[in-house]
N, C-alpha and C. Protein backbone atom coordinates (compact mmCIF):
# COMPACT_ATOMS: atom_id res chain seq x y z
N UNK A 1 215.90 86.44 206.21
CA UNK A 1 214.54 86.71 205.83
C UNK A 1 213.64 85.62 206.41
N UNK A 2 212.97 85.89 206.87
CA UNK A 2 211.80 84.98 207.38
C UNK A 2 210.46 84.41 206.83
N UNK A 3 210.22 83.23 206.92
CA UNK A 3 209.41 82.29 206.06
C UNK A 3 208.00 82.47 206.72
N UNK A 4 206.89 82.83 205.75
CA UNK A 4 205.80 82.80 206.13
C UNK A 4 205.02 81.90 205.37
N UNK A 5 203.42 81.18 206.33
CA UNK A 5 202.87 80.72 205.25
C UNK A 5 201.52 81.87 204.40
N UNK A 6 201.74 82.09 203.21
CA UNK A 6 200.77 82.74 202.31
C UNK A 6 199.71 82.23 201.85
N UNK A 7 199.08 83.62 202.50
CA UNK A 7 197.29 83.76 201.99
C UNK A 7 196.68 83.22 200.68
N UNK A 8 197.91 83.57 199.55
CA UNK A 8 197.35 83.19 198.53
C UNK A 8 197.89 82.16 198.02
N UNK A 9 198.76 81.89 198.12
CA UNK A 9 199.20 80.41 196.98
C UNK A 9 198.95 79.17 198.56
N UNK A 10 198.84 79.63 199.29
CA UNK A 10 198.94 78.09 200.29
C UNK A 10 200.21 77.45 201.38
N UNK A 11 201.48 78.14 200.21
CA UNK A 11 202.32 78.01 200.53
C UNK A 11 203.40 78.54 201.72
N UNK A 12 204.37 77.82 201.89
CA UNK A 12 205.45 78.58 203.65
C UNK A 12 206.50 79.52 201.99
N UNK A 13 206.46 80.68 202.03
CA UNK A 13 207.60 81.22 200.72
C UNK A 13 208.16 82.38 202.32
N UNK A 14 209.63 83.56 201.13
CA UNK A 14 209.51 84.52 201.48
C UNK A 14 208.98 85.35 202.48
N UNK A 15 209.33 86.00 203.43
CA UNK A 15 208.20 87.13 203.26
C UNK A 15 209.01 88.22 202.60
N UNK A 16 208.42 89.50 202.97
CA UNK A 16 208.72 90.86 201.87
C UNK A 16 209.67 91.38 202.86
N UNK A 17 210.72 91.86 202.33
CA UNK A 17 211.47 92.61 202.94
C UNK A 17 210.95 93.69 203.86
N UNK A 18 210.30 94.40 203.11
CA UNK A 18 209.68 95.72 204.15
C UNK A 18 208.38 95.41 203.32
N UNK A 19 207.67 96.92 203.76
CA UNK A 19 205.76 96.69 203.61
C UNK A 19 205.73 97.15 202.20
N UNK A 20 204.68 96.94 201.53
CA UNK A 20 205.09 97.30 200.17
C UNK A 20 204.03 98.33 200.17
N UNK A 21 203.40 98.55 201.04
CA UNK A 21 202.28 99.56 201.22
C UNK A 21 202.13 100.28 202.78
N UNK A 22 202.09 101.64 202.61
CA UNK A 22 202.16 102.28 204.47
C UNK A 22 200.91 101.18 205.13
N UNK A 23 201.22 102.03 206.53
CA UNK A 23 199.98 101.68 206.97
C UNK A 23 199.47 100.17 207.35
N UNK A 24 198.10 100.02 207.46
CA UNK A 24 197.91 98.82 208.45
C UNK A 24 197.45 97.76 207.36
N UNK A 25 197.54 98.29 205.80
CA UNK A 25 197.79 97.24 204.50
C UNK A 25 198.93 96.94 204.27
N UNK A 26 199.90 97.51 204.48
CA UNK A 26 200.87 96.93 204.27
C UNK A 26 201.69 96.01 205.21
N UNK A 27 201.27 96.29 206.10
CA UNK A 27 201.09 95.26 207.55
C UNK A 27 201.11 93.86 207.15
N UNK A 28 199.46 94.14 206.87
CA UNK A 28 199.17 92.83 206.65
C UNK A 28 199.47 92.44 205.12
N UNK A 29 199.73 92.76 204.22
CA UNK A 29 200.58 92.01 203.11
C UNK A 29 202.09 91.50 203.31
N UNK A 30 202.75 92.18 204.44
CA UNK A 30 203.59 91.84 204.46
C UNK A 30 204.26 90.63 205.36
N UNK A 31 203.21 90.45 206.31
CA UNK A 31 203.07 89.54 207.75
C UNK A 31 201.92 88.26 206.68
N UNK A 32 201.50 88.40 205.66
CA UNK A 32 200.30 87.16 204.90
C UNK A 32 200.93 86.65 203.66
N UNK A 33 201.74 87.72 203.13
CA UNK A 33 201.92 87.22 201.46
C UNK A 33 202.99 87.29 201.10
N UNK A 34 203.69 86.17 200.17
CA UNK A 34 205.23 85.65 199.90
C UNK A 34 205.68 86.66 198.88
N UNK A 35 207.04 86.92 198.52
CA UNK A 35 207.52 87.71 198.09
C UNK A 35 207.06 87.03 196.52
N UNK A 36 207.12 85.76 196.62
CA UNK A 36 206.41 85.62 195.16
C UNK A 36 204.97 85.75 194.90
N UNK A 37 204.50 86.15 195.38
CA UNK A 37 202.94 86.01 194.89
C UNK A 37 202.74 88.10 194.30
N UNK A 38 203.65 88.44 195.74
CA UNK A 38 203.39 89.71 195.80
C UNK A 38 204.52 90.23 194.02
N UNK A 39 205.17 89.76 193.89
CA UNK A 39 205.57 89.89 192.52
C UNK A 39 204.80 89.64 191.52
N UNK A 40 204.27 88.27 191.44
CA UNK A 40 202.61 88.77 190.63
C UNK A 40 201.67 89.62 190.85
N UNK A 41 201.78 89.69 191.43
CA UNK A 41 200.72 91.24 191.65
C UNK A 41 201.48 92.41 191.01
N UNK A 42 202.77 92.54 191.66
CA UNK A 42 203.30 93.86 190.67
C UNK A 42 203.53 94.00 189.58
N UNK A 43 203.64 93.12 188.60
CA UNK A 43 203.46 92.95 187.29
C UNK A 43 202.20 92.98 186.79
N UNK A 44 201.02 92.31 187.72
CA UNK A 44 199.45 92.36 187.09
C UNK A 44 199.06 93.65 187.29
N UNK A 45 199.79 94.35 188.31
CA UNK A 45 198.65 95.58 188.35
C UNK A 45 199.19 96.72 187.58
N UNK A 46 200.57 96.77 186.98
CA UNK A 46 200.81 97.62 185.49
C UNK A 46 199.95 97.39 184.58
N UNK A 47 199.56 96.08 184.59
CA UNK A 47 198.68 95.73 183.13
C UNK A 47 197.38 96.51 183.47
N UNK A 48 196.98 96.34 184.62
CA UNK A 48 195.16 96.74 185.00
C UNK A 48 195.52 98.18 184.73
N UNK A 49 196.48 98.93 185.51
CA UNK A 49 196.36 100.11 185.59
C UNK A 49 196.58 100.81 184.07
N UNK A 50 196.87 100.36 183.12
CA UNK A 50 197.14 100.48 181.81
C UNK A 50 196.14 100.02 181.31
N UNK A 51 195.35 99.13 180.76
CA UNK A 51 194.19 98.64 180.37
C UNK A 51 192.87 99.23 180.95
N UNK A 52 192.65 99.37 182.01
CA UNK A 52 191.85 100.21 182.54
C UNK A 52 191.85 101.76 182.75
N UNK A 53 192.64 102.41 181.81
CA UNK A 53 193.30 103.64 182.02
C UNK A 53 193.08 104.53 183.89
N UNK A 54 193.31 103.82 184.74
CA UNK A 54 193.53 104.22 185.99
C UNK A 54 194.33 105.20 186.45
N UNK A 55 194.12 106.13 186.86
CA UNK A 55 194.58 107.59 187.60
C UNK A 55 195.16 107.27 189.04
N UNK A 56 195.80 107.09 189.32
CA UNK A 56 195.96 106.76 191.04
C UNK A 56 195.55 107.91 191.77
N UNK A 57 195.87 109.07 191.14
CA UNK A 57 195.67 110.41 191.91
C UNK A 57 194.25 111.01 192.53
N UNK A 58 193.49 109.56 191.61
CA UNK A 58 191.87 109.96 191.41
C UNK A 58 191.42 108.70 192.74
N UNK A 59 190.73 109.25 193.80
CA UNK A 59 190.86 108.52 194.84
C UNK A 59 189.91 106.94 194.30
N UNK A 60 188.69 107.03 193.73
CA UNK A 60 187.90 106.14 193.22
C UNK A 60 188.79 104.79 192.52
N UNK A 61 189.41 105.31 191.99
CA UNK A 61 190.57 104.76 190.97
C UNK A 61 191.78 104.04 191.73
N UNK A 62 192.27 104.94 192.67
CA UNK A 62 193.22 103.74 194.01
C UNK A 62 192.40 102.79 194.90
N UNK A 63 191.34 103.15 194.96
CA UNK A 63 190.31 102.22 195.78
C UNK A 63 190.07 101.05 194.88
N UNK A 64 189.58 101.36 193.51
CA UNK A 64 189.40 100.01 192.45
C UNK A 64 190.26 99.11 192.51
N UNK A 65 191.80 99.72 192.47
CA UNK A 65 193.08 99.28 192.15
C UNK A 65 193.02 98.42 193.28
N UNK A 66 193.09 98.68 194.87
CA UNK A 66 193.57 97.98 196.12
C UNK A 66 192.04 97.28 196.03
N UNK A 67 191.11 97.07 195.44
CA UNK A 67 189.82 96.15 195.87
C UNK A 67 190.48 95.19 194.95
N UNK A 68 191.25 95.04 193.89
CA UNK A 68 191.67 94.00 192.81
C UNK A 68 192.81 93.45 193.84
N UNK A 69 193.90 94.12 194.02
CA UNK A 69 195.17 93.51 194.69
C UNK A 69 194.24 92.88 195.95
N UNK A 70 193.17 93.10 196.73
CA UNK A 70 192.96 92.37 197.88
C UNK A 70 192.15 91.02 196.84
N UNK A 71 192.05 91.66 196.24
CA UNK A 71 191.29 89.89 195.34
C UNK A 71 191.86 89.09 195.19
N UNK A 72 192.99 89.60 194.57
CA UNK A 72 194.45 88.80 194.15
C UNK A 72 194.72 88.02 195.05
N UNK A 73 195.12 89.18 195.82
CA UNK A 73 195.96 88.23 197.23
C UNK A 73 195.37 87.30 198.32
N UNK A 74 194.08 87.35 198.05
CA UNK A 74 192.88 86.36 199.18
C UNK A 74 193.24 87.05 200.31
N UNK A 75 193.32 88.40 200.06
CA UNK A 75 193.07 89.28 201.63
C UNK A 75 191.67 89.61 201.90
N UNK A 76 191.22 90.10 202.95
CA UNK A 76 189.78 90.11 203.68
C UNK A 76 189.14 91.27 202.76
N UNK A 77 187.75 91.65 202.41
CA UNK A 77 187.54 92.34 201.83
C UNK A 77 187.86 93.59 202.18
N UNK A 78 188.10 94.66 201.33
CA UNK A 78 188.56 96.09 201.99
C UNK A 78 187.14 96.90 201.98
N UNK A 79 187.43 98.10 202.51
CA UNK A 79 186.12 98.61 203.30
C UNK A 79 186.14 99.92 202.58
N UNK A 80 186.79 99.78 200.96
CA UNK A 80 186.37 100.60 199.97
C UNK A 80 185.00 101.59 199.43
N UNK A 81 184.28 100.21 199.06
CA UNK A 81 182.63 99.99 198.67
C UNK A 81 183.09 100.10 197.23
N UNK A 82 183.97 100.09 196.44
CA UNK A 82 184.19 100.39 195.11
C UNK A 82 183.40 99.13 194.52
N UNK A 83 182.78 99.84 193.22
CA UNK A 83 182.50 98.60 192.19
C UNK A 83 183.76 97.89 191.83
N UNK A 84 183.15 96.98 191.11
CA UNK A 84 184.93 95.89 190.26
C UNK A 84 185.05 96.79 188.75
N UNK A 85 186.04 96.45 188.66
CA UNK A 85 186.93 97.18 187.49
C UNK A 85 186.27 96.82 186.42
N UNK A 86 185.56 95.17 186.54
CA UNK A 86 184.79 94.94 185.28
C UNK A 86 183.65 95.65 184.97
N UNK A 87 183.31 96.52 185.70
CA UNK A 87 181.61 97.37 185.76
C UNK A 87 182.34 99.01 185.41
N UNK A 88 183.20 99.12 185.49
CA UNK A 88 183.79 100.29 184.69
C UNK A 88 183.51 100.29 183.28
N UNK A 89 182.70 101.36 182.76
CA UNK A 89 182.65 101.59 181.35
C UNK A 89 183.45 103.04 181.19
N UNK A 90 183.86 103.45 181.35
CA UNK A 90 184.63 104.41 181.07
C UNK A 90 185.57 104.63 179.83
C-alpha cells in the first residue's frame, strides 16, 4: 500500500485501497486522503445522514452530503451550489 501525504490531517498515512467514490471524486480522495481520516468521515457521515434525515436518492440531499465530506476532508470546493446542512430547516 502506498503512503501519501493528506489533505486533511497534514500527515504522510495510508492511502485507500481503491476509490471510495466513482469517478473523478474518488480520484481525488483517494490520490489526497489517508485511510484514516477517510474512516472518520465514514463514521461522521452515518451520524449527518441520520440526524439530518438525508435521502441519498434525493439529488439535493447527495449534493449536501458530498459539500460536508469535501469540508471534512479540506478538498477544493465542489461545484454543487448546495446550501450547508446547517441552513436546512426541514
Amino acid at each position: 500500500m502506498a503512503t501519501i501525504s493528506c489533505k486533511r490531517c497534514g500527515k504522510d498515512g495510508e492511502q485507500l485501497d481503491q476509490k471510495p467514490l466513482g469517478g473523478s471524486l474518488g480520484d481525488e480522495i483517494r490520490d489526497s486522503i489517508c485511510a484514516s481520516c477517510w474512516a472518520e468521515w465514514d463514521e461522521l457521515q452515518l451520524k449527518i445522514i441520520n440526524e439530518y434525515r438525508l435521502n441519498l436518492a434525493i439529488p439535493q440531499h447527495y449534493d449536501m452530503l458530498v459539500d460536508e465530506m469535501r469540508n471534512f476532508l479540506n478538498l477544493k470546493e465542489g461545484a454543487t451550489g448546495t446550501q450547508s446542512l446547517e441552513l436546512e430547516d426541514d
